[in-house]
C-alpha atoms as a PDB file:
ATOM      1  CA  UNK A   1      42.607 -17.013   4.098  1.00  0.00           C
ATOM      2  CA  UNK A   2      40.309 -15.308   1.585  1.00  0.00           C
ATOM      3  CA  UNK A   3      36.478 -14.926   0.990  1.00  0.00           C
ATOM      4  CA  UNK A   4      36.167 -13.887  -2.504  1.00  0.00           C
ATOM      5  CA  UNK A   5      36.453 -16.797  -4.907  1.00  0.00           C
ATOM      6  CA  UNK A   6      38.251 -14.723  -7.397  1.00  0.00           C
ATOM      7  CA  UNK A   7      41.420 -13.707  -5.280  1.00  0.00           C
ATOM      8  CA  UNK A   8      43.378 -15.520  -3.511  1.00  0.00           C
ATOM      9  CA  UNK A   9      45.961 -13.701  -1.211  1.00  0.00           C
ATOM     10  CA  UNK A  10      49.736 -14.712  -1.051  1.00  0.00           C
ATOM     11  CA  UNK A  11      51.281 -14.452   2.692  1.00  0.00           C
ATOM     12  CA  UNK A  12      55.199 -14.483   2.983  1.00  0.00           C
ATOM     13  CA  UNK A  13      56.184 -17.314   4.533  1.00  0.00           C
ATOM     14  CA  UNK A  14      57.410 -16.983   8.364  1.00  0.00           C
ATOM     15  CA  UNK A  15      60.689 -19.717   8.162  1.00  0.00           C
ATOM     16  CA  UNK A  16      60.732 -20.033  11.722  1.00  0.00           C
ATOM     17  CA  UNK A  17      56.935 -21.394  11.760  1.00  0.00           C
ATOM     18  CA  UNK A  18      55.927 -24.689  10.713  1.00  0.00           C
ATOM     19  CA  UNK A  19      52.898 -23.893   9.856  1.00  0.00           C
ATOM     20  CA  UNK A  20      52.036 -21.581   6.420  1.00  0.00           C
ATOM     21  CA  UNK A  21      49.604 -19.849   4.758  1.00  0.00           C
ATOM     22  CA  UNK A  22      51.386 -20.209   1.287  1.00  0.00           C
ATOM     23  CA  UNK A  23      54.714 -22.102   0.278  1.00  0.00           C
ATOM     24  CA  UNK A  24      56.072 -21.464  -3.056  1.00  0.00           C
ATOM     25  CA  UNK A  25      58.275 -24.260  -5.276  1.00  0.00           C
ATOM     26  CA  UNK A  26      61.143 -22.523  -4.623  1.00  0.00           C
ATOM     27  CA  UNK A  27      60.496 -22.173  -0.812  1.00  0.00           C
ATOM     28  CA  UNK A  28      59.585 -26.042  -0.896  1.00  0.00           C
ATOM     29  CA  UNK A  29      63.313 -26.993  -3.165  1.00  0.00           C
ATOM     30  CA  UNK A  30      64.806 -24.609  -0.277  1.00  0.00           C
ATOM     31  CA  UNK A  31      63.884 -26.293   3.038  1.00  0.00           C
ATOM     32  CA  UNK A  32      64.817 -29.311   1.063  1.00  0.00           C
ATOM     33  CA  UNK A  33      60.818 -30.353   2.236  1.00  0.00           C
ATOM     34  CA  UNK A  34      60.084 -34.058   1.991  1.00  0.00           C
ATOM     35  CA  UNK A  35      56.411 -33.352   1.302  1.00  0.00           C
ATOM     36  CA  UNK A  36      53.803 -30.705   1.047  1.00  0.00           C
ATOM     37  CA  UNK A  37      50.230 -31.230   3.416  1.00  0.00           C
ATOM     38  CA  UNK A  38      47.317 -28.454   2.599  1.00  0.00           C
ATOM     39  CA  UNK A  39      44.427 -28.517   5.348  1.00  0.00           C
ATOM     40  CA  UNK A  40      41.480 -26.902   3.560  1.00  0.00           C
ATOM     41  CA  UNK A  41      38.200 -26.468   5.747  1.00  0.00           C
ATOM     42  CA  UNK A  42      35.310 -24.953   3.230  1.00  0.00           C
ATOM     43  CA  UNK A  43      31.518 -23.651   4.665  1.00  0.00           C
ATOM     44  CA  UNK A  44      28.393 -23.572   3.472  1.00  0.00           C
ATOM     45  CA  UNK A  45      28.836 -25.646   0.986  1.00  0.00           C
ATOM     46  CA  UNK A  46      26.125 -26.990  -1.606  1.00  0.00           C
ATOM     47  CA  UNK A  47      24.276 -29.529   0.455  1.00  0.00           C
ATOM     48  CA  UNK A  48      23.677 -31.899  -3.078  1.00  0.00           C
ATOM     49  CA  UNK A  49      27.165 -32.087  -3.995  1.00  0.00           C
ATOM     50  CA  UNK A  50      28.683 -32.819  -0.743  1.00  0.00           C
ATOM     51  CA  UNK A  51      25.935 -35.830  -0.732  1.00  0.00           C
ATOM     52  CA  UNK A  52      26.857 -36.937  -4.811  1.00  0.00           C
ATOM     53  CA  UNK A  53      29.352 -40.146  -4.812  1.00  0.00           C
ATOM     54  CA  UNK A  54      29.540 -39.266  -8.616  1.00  0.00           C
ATOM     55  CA  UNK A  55      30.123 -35.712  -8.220  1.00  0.00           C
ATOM     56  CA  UNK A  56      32.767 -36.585  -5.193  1.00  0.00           C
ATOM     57  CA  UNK A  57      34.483 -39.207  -7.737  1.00  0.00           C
ATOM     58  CA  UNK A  58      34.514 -36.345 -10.438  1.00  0.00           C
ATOM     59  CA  UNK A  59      36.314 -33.723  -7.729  1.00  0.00           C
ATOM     60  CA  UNK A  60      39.123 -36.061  -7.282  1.00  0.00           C
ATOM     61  CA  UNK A  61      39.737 -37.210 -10.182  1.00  0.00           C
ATOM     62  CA  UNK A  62      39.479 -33.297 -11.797  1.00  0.00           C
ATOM     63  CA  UNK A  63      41.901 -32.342  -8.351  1.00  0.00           C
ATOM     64  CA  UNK A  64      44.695 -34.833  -9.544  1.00  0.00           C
ATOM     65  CA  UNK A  65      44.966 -33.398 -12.646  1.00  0.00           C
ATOM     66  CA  UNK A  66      44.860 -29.996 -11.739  1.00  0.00           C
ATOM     67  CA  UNK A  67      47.488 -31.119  -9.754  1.00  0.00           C
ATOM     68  CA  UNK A  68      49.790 -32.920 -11.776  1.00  0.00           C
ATOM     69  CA  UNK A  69      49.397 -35.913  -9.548  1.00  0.00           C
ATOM     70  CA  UNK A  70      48.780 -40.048 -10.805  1.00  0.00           C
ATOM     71  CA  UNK A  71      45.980 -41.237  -8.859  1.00  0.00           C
ATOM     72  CA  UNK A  72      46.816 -44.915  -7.935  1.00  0.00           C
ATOM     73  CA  UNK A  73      43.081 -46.919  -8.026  1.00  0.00           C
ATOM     74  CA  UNK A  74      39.626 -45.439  -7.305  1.00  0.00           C
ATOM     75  CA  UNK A  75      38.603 -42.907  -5.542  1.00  0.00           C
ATOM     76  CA  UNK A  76      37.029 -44.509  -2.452  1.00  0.00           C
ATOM     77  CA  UNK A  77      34.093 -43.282  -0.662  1.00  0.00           C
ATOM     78  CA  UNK A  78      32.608 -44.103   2.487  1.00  0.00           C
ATOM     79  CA  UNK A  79      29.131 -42.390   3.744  1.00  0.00           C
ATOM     80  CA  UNK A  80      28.617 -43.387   7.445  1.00  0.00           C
ATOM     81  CA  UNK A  81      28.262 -42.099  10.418  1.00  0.00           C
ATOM     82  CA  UNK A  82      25.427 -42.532  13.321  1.00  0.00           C
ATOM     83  CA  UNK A  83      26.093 -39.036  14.972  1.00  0.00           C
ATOM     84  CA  UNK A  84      24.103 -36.606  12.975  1.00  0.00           C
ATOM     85  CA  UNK A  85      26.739 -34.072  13.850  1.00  0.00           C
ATOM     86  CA  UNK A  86      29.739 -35.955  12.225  1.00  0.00           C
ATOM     87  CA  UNK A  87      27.503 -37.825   9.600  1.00  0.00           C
ATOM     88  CA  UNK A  88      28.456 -37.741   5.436  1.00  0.00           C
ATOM     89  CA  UNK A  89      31.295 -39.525   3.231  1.00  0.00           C
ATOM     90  CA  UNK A  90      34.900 -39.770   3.568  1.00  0.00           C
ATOM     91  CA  UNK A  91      37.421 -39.560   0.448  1.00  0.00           C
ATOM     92  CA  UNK A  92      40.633 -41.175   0.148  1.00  0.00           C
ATOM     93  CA  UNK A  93      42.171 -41.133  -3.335  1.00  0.00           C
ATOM     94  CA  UNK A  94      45.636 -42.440  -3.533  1.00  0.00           C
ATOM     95  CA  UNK A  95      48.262 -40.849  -5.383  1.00  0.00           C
ATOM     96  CA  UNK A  96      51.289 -42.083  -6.666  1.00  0.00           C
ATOM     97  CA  UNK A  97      52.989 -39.347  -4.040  1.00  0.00           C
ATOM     98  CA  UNK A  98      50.630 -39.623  -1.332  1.00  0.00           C
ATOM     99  CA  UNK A  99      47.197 -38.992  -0.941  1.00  0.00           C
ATOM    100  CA  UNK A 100      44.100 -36.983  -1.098  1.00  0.00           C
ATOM    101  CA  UNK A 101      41.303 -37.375   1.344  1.00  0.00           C
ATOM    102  CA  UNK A 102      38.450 -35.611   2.812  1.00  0.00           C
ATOM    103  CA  UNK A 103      35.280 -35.765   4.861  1.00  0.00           C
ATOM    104  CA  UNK A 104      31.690 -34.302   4.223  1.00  0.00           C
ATOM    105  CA  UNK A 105      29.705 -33.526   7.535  1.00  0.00           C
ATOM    106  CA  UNK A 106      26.275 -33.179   6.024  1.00  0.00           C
ATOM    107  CA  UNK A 107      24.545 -31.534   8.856  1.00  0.00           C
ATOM    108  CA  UNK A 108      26.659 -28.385   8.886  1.00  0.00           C
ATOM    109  CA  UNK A 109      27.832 -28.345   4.471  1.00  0.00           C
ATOM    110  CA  UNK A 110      31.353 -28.371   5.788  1.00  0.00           C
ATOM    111  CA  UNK A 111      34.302 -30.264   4.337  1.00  0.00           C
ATOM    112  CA  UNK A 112      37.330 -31.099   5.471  1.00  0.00           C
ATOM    113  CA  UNK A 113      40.193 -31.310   2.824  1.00  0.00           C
ATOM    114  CA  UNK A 114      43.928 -32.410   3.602  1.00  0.00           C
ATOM    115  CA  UNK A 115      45.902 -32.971   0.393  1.00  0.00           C
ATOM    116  CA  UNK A 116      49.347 -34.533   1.251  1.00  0.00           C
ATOM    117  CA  UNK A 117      52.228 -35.208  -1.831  1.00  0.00           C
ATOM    118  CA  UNK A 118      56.243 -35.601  -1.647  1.00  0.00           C
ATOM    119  CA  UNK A 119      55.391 -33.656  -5.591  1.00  0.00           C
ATOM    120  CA  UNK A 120      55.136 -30.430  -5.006  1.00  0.00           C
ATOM    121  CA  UNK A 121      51.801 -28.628  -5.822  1.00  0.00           C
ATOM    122  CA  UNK A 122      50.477 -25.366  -5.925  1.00  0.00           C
ATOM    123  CA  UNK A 123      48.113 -25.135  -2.606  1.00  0.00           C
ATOM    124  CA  UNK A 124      46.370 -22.520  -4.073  1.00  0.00           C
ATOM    125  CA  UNK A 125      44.762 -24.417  -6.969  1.00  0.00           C
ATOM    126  CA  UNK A 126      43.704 -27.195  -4.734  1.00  0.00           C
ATOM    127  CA  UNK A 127      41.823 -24.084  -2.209  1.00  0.00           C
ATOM    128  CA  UNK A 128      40.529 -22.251  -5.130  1.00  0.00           C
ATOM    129  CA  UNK A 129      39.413 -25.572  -7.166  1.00  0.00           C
ATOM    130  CA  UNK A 130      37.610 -26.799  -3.992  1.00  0.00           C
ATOM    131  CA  UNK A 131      35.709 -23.864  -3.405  1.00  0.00           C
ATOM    132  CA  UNK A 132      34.467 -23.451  -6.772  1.00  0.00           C
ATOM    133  CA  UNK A 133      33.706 -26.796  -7.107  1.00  0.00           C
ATOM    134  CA  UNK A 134      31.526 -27.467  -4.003  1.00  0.00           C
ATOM    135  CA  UNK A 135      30.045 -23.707  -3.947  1.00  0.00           C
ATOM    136  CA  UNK A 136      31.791 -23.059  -0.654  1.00  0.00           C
ATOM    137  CA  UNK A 137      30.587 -19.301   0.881  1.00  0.00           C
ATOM    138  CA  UNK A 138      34.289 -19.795   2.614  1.00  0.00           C
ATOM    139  CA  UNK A 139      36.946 -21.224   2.772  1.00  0.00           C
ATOM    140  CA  UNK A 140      40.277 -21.291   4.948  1.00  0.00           C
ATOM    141  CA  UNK A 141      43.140 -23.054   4.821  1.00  0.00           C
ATOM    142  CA  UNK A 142      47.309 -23.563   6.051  1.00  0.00           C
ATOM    143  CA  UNK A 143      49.954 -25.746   4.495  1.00  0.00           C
ATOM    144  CA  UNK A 144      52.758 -27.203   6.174  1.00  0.00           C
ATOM    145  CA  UNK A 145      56.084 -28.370   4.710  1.00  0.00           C
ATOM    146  CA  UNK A 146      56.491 -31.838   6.048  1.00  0.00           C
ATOM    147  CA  UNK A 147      61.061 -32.843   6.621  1.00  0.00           C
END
């Protein structure tokens, strides 16, 4: 976890945990991983954005490249909700590897991130891109290495 959008911090990785704060390529090739998932939560983020299809289209499409990734159709969005509390859009971009998706919850400027791929990535530019993108104050986040 970090706070400064600059600096990121690198944990080792605890093998015996399934859950991570950082997994390098060579950790990934190691425990011969099937897929990579990073959960990224980010606060107090810039109300507008958050509420922009265009801007939400632009953040995924930016993200797969960043990533190395083939987006597979549109980025689709979805902005429901009738409890105030939960209330915003939900992202799903397809991948040719898996997906991205996300959801905005408008009445707090929190978003929920989960980028899944059987491609390995580097977490850390999909946490650092997201912040900067939607202004986040904060950010955490944990991968997993999915077998």
């Amino acid at each position: 976890m970090y706070t400064n959008s600059c600096n990121v911090s690198q944990q080792t990785v605890d093998v015996h945990s399934k859950v991570y704060d950082y997994v390098t390529k060579e950790e990934y090739e190691l425990y011969q991983a099937w897929g990579l998932s990073t959960s990224i939560d980010l606060h107090d983020c810039d109300p507008e954005l958050m509420k922009d299809s265009k801007a939400l289209e632009e953040y995924a499409t930016t993200l797969c490249k960043l990533l190395d990734v083939k987006a597979w159709g549109p980025c689709r969005l979805y902005n429901f909700g009738t409890d105030p509390e939960v209330a915003g859009y939900s992202l799903v971009q397809l991948i040719e590897t898996s997906l991205l998706s996300g959801h905005f919850a408008n009445k707090t400027n929190r978003i929920f991130l989960d980028v899944f791929s059987c491609k390995y990535y580097d977490p850390l530019v999909a946490v650092e891109y997201s912040k900067t993108f939607f202004k986040a104050k904060d950010v955490t986040y944990k991968c997993m290495l999915r077998k």
